[in-house]
PDB file of N, CA and C in Angstrom:
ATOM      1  N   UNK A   1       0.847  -1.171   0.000  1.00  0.00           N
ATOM      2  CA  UNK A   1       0.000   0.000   0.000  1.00  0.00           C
ATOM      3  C   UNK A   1       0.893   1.235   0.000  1.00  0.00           C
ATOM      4  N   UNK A   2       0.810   2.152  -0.985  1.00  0.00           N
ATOM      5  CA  UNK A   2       1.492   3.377  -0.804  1.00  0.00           C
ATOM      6  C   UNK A   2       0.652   4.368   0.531  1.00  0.00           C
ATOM      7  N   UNK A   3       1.652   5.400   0.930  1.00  0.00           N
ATOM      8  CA  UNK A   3       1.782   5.987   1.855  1.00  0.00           C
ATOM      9  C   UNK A   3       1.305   7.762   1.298  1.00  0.00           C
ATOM     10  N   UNK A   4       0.435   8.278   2.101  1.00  0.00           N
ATOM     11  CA  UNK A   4       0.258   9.353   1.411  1.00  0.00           C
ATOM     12  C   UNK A   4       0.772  10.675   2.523  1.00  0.00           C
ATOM     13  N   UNK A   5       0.986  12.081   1.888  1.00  0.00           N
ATOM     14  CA  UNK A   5       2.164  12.617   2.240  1.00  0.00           C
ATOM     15  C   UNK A   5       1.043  13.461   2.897  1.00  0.00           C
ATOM     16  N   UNK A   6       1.555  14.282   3.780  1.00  0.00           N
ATOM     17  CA  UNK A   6       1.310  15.331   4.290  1.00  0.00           C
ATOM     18  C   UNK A   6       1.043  16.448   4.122  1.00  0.00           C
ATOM     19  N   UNK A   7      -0.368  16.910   3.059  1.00  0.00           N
ATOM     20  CA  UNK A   7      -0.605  18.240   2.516  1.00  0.00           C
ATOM     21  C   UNK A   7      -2.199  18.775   3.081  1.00  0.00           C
ATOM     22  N   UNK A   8      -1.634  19.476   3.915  1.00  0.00           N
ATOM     23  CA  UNK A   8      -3.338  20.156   4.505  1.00  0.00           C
ATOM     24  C   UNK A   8      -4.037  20.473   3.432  1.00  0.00           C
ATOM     25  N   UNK A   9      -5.385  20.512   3.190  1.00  0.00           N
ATOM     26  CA  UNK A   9      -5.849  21.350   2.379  1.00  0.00           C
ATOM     27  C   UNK A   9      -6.683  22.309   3.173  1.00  0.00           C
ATOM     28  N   UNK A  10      -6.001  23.712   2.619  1.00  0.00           N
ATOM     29  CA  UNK A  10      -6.475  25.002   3.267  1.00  0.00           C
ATOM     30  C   UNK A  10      -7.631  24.957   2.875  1.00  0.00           C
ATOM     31  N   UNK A  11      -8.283  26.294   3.979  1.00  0.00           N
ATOM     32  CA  UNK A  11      -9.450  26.753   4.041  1.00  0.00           C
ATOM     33  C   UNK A  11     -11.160  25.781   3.504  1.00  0.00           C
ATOM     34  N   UNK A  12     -10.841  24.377   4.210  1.00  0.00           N
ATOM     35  CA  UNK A  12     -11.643  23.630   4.240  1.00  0.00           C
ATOM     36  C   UNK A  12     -12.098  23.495   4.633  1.00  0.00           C
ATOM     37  N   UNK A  13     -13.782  24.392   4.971  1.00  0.00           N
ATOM     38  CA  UNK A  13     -14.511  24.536   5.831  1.00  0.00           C
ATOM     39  C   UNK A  13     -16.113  23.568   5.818  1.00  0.00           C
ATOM     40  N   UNK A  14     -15.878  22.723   5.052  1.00  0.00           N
ATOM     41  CA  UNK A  14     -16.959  21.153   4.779  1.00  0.00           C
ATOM     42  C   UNK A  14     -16.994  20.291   5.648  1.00  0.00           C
ATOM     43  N   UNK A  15     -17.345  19.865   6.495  1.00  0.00           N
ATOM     44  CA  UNK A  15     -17.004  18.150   6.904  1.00  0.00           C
ATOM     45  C   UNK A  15     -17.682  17.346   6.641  1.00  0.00           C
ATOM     46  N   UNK A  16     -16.777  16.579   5.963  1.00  0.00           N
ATOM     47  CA  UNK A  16     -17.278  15.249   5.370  1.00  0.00           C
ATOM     48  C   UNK A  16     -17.826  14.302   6.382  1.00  0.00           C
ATOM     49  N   UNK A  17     -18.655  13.306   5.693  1.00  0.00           N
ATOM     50  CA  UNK A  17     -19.312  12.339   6.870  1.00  0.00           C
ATOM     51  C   UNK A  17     -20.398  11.537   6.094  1.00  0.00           C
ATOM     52  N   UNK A  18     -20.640  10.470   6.283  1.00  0.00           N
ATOM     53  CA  UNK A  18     -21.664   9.512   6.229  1.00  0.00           C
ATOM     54  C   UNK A  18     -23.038  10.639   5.336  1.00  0.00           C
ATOM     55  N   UNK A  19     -23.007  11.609   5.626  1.00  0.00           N
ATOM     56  CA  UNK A  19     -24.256  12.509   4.713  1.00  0.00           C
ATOM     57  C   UNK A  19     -23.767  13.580   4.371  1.00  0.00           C
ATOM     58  N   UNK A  20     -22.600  13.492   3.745  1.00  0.00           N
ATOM     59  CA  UNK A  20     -22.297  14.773   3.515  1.00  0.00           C
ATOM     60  C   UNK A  20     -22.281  15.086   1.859  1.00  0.00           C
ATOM     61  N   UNK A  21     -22.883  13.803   0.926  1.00  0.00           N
ATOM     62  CA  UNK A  21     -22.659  14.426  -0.211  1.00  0.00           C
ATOM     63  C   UNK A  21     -21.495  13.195  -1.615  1.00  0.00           C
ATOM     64  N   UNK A  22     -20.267  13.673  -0.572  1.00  0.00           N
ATOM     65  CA  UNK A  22     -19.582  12.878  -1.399  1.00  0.00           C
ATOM     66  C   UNK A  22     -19.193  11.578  -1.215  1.00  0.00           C
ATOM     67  N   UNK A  23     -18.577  11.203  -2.542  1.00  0.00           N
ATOM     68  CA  UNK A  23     -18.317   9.588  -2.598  1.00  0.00           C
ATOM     69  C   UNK A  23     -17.181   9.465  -1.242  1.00  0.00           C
ATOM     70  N   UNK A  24     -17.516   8.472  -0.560  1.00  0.00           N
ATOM     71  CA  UNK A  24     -16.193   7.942   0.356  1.00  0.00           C
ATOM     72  C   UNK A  24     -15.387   7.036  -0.393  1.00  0.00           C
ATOM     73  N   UNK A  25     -14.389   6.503   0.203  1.00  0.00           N
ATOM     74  CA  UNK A  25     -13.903   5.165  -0.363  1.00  0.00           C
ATOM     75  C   UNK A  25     -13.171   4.974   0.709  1.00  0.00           C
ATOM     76  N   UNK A  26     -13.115   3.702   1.443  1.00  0.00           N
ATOM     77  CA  UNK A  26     -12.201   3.292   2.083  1.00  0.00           C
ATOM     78  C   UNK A  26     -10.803   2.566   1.544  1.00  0.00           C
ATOM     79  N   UNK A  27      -9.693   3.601   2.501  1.00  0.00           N
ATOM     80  CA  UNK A  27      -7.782   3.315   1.991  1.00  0.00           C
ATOM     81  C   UNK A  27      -7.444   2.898   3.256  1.00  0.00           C
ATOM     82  N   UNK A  28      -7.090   1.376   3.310  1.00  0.00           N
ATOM     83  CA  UNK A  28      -6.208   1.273   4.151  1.00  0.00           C
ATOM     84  C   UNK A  28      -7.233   1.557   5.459  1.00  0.00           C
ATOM     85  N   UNK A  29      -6.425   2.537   6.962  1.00  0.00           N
ATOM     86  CA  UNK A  29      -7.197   2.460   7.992  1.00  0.00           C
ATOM     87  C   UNK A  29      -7.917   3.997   8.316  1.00  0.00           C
ATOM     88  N   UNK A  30      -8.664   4.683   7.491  1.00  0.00           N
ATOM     89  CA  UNK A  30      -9.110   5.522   6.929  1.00  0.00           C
ATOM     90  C   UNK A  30     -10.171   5.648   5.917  1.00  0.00           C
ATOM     91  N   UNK A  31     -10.590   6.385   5.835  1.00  0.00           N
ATOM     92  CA  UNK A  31     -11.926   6.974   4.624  1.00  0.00           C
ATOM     93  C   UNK A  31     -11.414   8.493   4.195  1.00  0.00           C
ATOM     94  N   UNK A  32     -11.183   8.496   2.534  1.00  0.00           N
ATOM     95  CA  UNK A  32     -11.415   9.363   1.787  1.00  0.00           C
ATOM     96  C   UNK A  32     -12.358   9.772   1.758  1.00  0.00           C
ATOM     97  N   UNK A  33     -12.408  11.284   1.144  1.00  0.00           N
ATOM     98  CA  UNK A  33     -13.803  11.400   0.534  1.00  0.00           C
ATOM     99  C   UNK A  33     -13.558  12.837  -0.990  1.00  0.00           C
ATOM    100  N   UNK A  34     -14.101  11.796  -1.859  1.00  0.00           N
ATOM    101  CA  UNK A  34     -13.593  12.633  -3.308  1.00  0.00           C
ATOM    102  C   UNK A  34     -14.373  13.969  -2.881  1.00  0.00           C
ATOM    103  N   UNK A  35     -13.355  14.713  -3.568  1.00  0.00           N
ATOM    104  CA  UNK A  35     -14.024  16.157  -3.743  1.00  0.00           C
ATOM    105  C   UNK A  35     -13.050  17.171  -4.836  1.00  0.00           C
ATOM    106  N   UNK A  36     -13.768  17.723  -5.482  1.00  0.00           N
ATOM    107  CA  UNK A  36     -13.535  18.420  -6.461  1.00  0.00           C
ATOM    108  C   UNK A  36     -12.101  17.662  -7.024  1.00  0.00           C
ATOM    109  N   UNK A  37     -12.370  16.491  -7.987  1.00  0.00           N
ATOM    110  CA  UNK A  37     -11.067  15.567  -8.305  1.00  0.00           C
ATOM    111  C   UNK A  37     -10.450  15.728  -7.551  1.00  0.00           C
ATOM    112  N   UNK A  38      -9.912  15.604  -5.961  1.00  0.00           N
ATOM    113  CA  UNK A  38      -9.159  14.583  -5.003  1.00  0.00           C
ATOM    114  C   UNK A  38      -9.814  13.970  -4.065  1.00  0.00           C
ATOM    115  N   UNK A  39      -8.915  13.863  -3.142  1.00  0.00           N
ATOM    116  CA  UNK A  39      -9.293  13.013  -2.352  1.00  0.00           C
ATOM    117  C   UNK A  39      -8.885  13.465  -0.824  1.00  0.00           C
ATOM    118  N   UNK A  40      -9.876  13.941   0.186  1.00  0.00           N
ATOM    119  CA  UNK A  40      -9.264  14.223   1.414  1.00  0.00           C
ATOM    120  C   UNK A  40      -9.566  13.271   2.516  1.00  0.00           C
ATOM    121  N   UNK A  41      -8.854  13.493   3.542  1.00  0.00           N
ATOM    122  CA  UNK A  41      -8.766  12.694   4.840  1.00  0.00           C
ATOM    123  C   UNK A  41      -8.894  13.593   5.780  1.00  0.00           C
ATOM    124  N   UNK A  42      -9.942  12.831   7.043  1.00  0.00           N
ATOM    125  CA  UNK A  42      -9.347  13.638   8.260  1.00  0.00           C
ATOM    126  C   UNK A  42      -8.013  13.296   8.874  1.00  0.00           C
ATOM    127  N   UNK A  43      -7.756  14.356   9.507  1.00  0.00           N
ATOM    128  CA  UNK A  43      -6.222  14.536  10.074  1.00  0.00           C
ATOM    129  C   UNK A  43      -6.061  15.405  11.191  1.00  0.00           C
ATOM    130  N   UNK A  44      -6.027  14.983  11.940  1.00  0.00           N
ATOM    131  CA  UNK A  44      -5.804  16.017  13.264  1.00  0.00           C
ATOM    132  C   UNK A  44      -6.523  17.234  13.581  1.00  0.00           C
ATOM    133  N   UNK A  45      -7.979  16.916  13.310  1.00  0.00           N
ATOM    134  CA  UNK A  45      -8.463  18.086  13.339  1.00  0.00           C
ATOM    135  C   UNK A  45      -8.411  18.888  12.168  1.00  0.00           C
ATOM    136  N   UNK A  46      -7.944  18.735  11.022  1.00  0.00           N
ATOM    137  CA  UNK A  46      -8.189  19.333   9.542  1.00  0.00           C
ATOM    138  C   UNK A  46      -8.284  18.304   8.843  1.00  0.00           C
ATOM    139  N   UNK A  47      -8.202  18.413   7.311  1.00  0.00           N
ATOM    140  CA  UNK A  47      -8.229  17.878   6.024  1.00  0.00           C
ATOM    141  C   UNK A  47      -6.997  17.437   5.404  1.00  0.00           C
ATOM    142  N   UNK A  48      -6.661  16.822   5.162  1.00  0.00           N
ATOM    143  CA  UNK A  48      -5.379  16.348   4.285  1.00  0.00           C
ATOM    144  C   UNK A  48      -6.062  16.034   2.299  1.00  0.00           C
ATOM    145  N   UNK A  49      -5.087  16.300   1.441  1.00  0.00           N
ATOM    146  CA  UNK A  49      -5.018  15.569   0.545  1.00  0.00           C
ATOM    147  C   UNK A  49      -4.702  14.173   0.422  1.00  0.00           C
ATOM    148  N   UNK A  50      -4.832  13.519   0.289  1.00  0.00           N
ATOM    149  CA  UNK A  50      -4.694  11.930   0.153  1.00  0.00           C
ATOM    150  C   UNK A  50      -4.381  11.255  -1.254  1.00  0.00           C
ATOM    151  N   UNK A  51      -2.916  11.585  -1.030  1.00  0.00           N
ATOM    152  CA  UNK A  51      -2.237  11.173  -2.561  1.00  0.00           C
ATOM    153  C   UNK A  51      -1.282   9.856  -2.363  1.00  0.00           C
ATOM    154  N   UNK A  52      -0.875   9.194  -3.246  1.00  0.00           N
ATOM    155  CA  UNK A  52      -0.224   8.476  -3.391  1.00  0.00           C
ATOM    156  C   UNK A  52       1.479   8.736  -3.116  1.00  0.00           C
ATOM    157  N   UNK A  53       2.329   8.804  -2.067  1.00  0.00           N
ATOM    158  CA  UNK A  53       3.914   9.263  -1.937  1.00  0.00           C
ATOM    159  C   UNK A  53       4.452   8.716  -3.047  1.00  0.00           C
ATOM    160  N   UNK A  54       4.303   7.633  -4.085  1.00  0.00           N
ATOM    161  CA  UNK A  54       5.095   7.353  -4.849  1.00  0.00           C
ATOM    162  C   UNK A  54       4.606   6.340  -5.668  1.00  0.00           C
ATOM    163  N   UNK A  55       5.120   5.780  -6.846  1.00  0.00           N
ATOM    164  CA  UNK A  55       4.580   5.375  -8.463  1.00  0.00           C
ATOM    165  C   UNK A  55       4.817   3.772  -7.314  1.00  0.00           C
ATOM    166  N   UNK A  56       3.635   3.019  -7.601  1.00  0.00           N
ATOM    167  CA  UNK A  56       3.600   1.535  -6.808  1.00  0.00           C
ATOM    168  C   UNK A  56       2.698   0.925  -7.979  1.00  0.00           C
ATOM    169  N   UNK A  57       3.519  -0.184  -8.883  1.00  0.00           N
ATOM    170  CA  UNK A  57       2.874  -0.790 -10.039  1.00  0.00           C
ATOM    171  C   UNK A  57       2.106  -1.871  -9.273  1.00  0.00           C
ATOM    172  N   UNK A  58       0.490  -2.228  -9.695  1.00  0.00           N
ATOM    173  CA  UNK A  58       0.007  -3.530  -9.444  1.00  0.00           C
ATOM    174  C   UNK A  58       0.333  -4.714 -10.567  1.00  0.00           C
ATOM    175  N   UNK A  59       1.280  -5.768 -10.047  1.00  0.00           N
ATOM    176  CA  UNK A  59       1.905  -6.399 -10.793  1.00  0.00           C
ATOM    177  C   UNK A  59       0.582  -7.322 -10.999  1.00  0.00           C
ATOM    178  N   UNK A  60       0.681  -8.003 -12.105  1.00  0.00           N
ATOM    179  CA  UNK A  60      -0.147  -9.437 -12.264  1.00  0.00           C
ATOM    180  C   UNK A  60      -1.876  -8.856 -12.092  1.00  0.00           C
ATOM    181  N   UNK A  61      -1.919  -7.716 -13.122  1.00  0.00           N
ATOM    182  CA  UNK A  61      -3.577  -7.314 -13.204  1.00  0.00           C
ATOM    183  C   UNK A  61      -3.667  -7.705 -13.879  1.00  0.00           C
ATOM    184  N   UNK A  62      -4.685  -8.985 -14.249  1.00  0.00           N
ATOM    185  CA  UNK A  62      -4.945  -8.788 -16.188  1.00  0.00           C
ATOM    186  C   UNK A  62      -6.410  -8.206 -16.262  1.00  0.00           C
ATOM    187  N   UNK A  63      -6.606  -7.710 -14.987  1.00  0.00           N
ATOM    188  CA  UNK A  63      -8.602  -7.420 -15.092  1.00  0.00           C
ATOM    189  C   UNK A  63      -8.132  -5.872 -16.074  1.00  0.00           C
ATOM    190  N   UNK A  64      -9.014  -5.972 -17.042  1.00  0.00           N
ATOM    191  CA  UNK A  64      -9.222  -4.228 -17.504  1.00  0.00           C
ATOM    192  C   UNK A  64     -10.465  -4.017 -17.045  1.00  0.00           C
ATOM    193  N   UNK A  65     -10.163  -2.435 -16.562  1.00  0.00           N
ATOM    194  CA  UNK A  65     -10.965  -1.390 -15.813  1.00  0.00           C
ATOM    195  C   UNK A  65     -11.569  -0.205 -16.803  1.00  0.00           C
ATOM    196  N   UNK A  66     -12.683  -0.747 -16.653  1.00  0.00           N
ATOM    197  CA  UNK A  66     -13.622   0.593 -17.819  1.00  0.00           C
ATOM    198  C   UNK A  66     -15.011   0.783 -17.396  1.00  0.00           C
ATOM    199  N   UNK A  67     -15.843   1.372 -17.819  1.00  0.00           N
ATOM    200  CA  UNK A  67     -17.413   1.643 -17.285  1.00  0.00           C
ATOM    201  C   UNK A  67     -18.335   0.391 -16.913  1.00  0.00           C
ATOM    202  N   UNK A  68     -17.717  -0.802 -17.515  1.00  0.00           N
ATOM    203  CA  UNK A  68     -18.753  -1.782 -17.281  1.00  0.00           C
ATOM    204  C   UNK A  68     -17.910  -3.160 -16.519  1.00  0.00           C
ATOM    205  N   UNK A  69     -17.020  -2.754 -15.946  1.00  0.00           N
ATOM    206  CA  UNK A  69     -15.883  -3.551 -15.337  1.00  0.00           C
ATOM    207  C   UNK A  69     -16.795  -4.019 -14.076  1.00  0.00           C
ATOM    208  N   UNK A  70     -17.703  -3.427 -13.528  1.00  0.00           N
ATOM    209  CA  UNK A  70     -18.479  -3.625 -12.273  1.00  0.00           C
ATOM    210  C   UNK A  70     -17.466  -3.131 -11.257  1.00  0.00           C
ATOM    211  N   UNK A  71     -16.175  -2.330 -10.975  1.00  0.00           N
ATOM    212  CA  UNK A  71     -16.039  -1.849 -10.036  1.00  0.00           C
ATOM    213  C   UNK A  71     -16.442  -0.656  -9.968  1.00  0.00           C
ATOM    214  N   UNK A  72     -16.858  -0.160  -8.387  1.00  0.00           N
ATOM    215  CA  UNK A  72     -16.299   1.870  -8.680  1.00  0.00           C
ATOM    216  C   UNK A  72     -16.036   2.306  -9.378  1.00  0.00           C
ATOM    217  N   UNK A  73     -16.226   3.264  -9.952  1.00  0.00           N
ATOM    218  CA  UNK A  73     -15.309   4.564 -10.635  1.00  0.00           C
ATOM    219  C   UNK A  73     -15.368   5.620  -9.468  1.00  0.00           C
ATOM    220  N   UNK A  74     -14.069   6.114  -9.572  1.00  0.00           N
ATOM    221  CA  UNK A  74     -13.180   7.166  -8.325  1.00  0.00           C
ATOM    222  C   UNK A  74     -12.988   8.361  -9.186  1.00  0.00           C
ATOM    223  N   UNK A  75     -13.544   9.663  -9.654  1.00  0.00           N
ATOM    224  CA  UNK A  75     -12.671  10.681 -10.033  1.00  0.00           C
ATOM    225  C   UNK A  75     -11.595  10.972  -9.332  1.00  0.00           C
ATOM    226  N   UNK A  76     -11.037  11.222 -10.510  1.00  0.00           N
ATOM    227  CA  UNK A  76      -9.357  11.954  -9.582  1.00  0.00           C
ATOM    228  C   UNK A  76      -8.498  12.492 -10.326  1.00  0.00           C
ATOM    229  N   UNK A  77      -8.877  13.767  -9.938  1.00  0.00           N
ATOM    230  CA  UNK A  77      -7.888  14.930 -10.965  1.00  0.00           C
ATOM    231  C   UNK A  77      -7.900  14.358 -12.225  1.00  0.00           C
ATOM    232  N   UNK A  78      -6.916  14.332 -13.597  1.00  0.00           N
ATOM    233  CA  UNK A  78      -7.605  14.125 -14.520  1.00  0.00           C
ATOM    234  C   UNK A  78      -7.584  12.804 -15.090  1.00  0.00           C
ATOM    235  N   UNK A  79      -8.276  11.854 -14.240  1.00  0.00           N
ATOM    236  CA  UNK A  79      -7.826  10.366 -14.560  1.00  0.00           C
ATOM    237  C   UNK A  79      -9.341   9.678 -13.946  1.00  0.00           C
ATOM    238  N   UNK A  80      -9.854   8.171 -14.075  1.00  0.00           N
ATOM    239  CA  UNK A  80     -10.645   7.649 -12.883  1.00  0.00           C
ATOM    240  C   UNK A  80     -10.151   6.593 -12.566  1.00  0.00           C
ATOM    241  N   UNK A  81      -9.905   6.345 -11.166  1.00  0.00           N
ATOM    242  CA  UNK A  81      -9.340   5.119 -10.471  1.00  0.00           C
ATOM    243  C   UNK A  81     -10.454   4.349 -10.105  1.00  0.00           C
ATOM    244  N   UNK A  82     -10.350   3.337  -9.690  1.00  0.00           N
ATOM    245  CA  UNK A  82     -11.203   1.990 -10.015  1.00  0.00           C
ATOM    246  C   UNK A  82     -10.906   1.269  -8.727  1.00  0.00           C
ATOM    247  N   UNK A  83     -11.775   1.195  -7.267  1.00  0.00           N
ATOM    248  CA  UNK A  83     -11.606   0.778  -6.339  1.00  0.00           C
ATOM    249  C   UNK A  83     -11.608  -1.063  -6.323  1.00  0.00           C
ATOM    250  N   UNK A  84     -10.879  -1.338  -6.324  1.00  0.00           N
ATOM    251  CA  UNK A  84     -10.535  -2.993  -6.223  1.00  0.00           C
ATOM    252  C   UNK A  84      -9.676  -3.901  -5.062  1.00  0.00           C
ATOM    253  N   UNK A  85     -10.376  -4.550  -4.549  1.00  0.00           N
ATOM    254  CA  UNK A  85      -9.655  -5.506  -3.997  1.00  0.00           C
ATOM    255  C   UNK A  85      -8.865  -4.384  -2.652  1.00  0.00           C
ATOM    256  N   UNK A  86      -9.989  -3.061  -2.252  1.00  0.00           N
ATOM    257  CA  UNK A  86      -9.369  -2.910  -0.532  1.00  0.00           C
ATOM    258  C   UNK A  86      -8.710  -1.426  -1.150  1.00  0.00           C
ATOM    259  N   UNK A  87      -8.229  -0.874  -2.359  1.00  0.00           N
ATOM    260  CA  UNK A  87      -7.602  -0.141  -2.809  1.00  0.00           C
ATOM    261  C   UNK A  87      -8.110   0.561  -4.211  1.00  0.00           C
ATOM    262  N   UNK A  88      -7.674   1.820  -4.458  1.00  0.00           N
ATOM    263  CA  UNK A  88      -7.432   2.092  -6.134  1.00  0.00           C
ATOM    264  C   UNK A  88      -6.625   2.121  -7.695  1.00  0.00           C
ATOM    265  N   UNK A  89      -7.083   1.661  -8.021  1.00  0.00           N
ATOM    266  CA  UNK A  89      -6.223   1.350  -9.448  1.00  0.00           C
ATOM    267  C   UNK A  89      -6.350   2.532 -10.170  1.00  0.00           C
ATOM    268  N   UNK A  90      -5.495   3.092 -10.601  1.00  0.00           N
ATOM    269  CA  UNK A  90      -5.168   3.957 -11.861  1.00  0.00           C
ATOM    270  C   UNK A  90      -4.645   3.432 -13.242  1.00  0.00           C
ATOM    271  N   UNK A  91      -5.067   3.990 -14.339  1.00  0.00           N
ATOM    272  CA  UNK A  91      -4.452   3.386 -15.225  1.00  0.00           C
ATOM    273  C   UNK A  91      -3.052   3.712 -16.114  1.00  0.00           C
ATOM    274  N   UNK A  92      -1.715   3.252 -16.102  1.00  0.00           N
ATOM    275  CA  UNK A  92      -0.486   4.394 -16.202  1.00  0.00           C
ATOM    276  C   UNK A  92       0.269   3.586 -17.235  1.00  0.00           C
ATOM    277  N   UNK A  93       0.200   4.220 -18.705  1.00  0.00           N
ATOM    278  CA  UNK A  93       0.513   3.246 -19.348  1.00  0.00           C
ATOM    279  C   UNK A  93       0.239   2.190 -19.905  1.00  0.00           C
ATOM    280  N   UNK A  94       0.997   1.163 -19.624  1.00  0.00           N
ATOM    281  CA  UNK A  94       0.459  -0.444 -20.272  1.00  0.00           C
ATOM    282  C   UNK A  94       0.073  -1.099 -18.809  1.00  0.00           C
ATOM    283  N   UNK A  95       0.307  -0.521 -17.580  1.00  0.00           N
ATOM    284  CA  UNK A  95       0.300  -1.423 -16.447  1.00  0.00           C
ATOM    285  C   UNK A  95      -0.836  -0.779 -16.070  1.00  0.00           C
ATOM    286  N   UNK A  96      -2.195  -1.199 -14.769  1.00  0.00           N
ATOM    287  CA  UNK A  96      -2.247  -0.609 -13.613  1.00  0.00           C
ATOM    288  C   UNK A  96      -1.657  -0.023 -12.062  1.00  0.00           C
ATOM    289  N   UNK A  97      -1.397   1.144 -11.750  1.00  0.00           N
ATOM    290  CA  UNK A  97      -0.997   1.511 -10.535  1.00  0.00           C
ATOM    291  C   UNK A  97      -1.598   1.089  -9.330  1.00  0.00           C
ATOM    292  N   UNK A  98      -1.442   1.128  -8.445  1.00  0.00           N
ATOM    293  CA  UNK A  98      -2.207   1.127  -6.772  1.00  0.00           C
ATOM    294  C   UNK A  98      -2.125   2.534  -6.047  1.00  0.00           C
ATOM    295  N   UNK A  99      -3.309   2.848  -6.059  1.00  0.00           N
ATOM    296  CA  UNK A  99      -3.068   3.875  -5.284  1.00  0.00           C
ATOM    297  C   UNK A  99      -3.919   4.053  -3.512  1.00  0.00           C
TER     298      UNK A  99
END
């Protein structure tokens, strides 16, 4: 599982929650919640961005991910990741990512 970095997002005055609107997705020991293409977390009393720290290939995908794949679709910035198996897939190239 990649590790995501430490970027507040300012002046985020929303809180997300069970009725708040947007898609959640559960990462790991946490809940995202998409908003305006990303993805934030609570964090200490604010918001974090919730990005990926670094390029982590999912080796041995042969599933392709498209509208009728039956997983999720995740907007995200200018791409859609594809919640599978506990995590998100991006598509980068010839491989899928994990994000």
């Amino acid at each position: 599982m990649t590790t995501a970095t430490h970027h507040p997002h300012e002046a985020h005055s929303h809180e997300h929650g069970a009725t708040c609107g947007h898609q959640s997705v559960e990462h790991g020991d946490h809940v995202d919640y998409v908003h305006d293409g990303h993805l934030h977390r609570a964090h200490a009393g604010h918001w974090d961005e919730c990005e990926p720290g670094r390029h982590v290939q999912h080796t041995g995908h042969e599933h392709q991910h498209g509208e009728m794949c039956g997983h999720e679709a995740v907007p995200h910035g200018d791409h859609v990741d594809y919640l599978h198996d506990g995590h998100r897939h991006a598509a980068h190239g010839d491989h899928w990512d994990d994000h």
